[in-house]
N, C-alpha and C. Protein backbone atom coordinates (compact mmCIF):
# COMPACT_ATOMS: atom_id res chain seq x y z
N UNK A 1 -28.59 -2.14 25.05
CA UNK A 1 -28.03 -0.82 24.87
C UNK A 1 -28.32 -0.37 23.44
N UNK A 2 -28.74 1.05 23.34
CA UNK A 2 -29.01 1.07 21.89
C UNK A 2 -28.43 1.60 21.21
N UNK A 3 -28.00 2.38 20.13
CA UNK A 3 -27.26 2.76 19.23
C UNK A 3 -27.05 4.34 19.58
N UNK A 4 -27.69 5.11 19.92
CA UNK A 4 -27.61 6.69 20.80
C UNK A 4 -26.59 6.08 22.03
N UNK A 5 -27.25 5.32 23.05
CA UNK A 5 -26.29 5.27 24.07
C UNK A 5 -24.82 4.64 23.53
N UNK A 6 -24.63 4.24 22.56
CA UNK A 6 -23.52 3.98 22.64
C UNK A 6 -22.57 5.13 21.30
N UNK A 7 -23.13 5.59 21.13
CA UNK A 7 -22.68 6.81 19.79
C UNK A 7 -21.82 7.50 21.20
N UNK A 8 -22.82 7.67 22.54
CA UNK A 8 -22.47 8.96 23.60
C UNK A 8 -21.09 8.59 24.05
N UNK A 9 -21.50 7.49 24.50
CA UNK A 9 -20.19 7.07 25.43
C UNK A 9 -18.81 7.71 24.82
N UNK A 10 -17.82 7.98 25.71
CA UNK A 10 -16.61 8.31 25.62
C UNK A 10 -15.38 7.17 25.90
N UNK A 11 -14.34 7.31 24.25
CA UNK A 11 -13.78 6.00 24.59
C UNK A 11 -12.57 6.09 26.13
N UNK A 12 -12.79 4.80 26.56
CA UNK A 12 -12.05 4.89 27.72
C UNK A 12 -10.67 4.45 28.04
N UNK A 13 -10.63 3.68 26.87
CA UNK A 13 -8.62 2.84 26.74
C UNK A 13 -8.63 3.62 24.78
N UNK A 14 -7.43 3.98 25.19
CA UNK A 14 -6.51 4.68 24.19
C UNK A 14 -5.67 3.18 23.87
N UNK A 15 -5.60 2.72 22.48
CA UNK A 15 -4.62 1.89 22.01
C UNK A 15 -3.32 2.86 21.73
N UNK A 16 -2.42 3.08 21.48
CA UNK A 16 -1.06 3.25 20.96
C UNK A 16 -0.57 2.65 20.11
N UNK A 17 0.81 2.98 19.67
CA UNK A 17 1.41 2.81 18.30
C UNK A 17 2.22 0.82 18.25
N UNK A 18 2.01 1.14 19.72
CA UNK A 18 2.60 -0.34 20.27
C UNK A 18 1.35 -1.33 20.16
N UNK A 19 0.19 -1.54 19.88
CA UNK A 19 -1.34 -1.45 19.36
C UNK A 19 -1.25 -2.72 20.83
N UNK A 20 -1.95 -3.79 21.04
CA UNK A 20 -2.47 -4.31 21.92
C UNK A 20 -1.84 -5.46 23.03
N UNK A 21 -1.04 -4.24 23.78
CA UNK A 21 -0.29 -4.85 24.75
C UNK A 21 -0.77 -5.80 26.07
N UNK A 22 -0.07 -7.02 26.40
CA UNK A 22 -0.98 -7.13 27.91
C UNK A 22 -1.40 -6.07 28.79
N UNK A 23 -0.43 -5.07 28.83
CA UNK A 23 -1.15 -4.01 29.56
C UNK A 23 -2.81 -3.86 28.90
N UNK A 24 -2.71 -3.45 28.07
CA UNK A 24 -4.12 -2.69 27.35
C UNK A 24 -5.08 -3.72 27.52
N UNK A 25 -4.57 -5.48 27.82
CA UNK A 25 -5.76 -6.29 27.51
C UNK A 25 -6.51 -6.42 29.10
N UNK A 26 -5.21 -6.05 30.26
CA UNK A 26 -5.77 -6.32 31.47
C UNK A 26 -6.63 -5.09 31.84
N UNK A 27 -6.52 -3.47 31.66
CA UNK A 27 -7.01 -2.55 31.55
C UNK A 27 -8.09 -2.50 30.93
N UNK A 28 -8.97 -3.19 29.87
CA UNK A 28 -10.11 -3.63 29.23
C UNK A 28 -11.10 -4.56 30.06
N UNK A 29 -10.08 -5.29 30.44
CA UNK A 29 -10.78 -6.39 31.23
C UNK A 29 -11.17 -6.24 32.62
N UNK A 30 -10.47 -5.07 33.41
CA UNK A 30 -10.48 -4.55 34.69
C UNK A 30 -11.37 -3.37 34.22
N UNK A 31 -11.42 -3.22 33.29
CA UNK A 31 -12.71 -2.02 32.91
C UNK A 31 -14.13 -2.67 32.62
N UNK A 32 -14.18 -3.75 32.18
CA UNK A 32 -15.55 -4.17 31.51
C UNK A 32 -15.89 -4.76 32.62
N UNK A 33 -15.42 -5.47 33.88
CA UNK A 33 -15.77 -5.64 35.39
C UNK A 33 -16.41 -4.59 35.76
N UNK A 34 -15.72 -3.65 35.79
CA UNK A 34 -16.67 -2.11 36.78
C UNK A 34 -17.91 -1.84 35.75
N UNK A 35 -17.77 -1.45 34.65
CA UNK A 35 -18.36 -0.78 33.62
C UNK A 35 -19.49 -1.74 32.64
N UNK A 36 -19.09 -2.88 32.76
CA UNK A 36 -19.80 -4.06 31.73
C UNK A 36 -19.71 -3.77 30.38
N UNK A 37 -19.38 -2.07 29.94
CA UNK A 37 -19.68 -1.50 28.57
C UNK A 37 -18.14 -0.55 28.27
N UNK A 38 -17.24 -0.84 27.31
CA UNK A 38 -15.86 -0.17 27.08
C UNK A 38 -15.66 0.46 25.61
N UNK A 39 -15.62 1.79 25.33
CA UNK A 39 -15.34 2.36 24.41
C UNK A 39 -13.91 1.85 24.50
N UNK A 40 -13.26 1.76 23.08
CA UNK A 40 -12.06 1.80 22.92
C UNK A 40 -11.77 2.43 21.16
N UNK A 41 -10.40 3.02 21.46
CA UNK A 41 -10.23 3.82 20.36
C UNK A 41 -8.69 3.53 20.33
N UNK A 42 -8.09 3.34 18.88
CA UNK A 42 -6.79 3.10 18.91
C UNK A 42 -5.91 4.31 17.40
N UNK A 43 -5.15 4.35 17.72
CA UNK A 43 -4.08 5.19 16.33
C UNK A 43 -4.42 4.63 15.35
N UNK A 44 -4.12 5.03 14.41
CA UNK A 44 -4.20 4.51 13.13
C UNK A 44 -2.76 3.84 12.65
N UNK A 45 -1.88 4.30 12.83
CA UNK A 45 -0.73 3.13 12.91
C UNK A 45 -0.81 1.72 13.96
N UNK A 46 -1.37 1.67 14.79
CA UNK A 46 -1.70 0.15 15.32
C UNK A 46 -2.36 -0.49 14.69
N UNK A 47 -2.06 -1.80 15.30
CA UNK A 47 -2.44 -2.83 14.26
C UNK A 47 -3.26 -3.42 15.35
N UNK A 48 -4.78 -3.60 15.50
CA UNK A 48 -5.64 -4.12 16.59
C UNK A 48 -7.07 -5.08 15.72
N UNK A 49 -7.26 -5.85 16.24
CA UNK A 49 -8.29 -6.76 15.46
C UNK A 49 -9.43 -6.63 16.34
N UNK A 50 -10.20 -6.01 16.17
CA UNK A 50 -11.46 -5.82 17.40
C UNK A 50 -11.90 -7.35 18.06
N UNK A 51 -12.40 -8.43 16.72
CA UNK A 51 -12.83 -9.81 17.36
C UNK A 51 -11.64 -10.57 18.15
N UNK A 52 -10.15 -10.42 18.00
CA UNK A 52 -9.12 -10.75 18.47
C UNK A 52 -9.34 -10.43 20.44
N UNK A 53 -9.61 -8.79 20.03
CA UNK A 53 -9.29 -7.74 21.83
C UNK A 53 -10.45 -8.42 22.45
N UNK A 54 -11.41 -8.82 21.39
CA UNK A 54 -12.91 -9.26 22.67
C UNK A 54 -12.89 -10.34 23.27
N UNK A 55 -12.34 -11.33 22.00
CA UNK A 55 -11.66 -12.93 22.31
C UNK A 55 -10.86 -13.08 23.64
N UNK A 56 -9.69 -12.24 23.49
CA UNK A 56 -8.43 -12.04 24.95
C UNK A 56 -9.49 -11.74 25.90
N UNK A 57 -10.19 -10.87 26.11
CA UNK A 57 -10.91 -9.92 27.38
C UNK A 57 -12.14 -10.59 27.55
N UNK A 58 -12.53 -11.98 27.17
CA UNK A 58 -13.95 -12.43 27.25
C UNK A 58 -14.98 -11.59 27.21
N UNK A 59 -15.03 -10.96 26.14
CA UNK A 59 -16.04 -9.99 26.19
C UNK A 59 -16.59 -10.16 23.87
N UNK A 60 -17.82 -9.60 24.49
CA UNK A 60 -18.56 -9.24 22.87
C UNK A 60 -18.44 -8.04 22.45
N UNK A 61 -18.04 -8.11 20.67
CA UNK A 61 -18.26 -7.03 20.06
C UNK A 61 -19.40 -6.10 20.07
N UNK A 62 -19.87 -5.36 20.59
CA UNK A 62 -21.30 -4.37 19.93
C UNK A 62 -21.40 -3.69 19.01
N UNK A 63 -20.15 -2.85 18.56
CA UNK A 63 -19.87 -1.81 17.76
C UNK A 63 -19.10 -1.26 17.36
N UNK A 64 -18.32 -1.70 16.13
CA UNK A 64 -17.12 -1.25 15.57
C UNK A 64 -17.24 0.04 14.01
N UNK A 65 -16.63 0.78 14.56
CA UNK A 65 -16.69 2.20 13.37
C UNK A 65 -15.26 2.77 13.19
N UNK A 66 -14.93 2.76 12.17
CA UNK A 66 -13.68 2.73 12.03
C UNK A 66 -12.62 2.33 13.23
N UNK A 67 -11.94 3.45 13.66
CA UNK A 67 -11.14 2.84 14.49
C UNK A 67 -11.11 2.54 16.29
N UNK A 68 -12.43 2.60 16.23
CA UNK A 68 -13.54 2.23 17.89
C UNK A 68 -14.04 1.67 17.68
N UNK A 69 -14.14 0.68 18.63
CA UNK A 69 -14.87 -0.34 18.57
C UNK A 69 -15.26 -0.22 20.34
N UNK A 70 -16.71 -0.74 20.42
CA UNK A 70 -17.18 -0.94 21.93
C UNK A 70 -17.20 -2.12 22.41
N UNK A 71 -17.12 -2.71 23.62
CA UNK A 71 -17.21 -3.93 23.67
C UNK A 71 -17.83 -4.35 25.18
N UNK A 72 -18.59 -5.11 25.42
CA UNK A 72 -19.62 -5.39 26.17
C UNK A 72 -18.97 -6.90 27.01
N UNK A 73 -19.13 -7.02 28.32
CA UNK A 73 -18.90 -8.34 29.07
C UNK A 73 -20.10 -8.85 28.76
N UNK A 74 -19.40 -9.82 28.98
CA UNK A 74 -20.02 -11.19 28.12
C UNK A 74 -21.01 -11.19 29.44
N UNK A 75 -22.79 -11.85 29.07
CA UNK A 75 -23.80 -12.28 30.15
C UNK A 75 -23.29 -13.72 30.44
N UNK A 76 -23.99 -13.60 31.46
CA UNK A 76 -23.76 -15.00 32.42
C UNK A 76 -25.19 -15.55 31.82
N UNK A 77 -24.92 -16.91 31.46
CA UNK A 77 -25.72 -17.45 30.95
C UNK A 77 -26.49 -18.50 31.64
N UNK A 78 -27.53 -18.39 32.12
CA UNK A 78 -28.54 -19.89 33.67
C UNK A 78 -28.36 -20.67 32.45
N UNK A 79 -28.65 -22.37 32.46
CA UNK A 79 -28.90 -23.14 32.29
C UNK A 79 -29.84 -23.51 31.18
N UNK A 80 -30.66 -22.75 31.50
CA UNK A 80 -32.10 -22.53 30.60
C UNK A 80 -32.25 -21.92 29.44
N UNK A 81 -33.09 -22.37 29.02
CA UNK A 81 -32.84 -21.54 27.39
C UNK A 81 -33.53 -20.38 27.73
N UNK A 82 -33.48 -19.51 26.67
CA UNK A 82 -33.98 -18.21 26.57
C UNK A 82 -35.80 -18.30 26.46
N UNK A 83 -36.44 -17.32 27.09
CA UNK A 83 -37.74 -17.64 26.86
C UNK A 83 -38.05 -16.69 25.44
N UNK A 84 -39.25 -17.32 24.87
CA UNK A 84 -39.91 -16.46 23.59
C UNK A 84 -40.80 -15.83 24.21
N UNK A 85 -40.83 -14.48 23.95
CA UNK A 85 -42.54 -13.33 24.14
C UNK A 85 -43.00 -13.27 23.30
């Protein structure tokens, strides 16, 4: 994904003042299933650790800018190592 497609995207979970509730972590995680790719955007009075929300939701950071951060499901990884081109 490159840096345009992800500027576009629109965030899709709103954090709140209550910053990262189980609600919000199962709603991330039931989102990055359908979607594989999750804008998220939180208040500025919450208190949210982006590497923390990706950690809970098995998922990777891609892109954090101030207070959004995107976050990507994690690939399924074969056995095999990665090939070189």
């Amino acid at each position: 994904m490159d840096r345009r497609t992800i500027h576009e995207l629109k965030p899709t979970v709103w954090i709140g003042k209550r910053g990262v509730t189980p609600e919000a972590v199962e709603e991330v995680t039931r989102q990055l299933e359908d979607r594989k790719v999750v804008k998220i955007r939180w208040l500025q009075s919450a208190e949210v650790d982006p590497s923390d929300l990706a950690a809970r939701t098995g998922s990777e950071v891609v892109d954090i800018r101030g207070r959004t951060v995107v976050l990507a499901a994690r690939r399924e990884r074969s056995g095999k190592p990665p090939r070189n081109i």
